[in-house]
C-alpha atoms as a PDB file:
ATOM      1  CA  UNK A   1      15.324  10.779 -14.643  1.00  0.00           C
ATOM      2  CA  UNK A   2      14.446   7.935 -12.731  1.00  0.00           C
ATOM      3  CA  UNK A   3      14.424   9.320  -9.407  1.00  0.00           C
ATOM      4  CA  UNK A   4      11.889  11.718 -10.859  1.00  0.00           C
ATOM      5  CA  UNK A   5       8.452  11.140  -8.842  1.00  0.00           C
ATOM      6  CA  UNK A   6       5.238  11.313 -10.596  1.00  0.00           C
ATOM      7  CA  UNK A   7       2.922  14.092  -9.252  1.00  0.00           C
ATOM      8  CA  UNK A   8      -0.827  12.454  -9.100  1.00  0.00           C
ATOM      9  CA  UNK A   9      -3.669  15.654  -8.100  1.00  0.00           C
ATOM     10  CA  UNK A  10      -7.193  15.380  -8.021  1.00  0.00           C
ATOM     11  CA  UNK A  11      -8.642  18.243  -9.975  1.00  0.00           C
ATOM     12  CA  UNK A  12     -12.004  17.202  -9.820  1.00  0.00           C
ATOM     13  CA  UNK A  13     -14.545  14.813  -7.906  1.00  0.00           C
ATOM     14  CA  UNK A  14     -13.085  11.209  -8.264  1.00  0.00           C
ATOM     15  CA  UNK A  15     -10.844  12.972 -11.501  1.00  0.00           C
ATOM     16  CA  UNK A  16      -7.069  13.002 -10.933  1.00  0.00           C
ATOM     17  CA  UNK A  17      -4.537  13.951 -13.333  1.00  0.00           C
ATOM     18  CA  UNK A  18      -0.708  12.362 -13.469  1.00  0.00           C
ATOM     19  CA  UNK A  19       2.281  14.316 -14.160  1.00  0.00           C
ATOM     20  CA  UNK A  20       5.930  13.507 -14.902  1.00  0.00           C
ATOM     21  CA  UNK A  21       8.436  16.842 -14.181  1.00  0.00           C
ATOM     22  CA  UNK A  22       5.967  19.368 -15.902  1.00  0.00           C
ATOM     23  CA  UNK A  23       4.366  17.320 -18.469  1.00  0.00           C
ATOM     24  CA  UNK A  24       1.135  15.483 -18.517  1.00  0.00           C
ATOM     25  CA  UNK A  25       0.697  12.282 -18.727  1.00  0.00           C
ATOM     26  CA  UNK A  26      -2.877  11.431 -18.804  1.00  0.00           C
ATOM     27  CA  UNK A  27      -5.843  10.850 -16.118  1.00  0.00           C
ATOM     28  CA  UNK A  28      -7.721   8.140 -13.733  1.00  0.00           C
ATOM     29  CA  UNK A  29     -11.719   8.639 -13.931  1.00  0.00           C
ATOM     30  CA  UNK A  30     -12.483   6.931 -10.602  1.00  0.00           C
ATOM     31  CA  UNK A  31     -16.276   6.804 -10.966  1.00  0.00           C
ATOM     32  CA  UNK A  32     -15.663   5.056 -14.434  1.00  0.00           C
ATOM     33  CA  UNK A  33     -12.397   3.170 -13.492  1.00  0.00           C
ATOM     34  CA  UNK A  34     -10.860   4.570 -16.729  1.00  0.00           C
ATOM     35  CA  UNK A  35      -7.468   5.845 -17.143  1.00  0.00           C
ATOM     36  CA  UNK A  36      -7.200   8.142 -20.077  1.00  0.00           C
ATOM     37  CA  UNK A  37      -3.567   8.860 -21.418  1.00  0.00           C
ATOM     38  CA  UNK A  38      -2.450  11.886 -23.953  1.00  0.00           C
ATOM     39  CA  UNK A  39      -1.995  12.125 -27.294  1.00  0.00           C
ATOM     40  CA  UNK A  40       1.619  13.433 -26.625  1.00  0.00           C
ATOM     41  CA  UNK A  41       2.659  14.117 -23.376  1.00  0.00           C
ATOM     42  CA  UNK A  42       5.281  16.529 -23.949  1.00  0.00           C
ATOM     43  CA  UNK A  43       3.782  18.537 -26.605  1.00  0.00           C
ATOM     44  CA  UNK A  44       1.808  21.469 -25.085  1.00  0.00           C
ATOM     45  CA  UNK A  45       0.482  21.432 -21.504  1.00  0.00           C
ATOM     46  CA  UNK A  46      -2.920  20.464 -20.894  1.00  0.00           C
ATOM     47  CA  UNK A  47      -3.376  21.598 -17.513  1.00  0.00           C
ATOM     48  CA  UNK A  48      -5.447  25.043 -16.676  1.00  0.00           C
ATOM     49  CA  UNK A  49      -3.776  25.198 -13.302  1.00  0.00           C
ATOM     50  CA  UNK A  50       0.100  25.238 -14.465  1.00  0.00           C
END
């Protein structure tokens, strides 16, 4: 897995979401400077777009 490459997509203004394979991993609030991880990242998918 660790040539695996990590799939970063804004979804929204300054919003961008981080993926590993299909799973996701949590997001980056640019206007805030946040990053926001998931509960559990390879439970179900969080994503209305996959």
């Amino acid at each position: 897995m660790a040539a695996e490459m990590l799939d970063i997509e804004e979804v929204g203004d300054a919003f961008w979401l981080v993926r590993f394979m299909h799973y996701d991993l949590g997001s980056i609030d640019l206007e805030q400077k946040t990053p926001q991880t998931t509960d559990n990242p390879f439970g179900a998918r969080s994503s209305p777009m996959s």
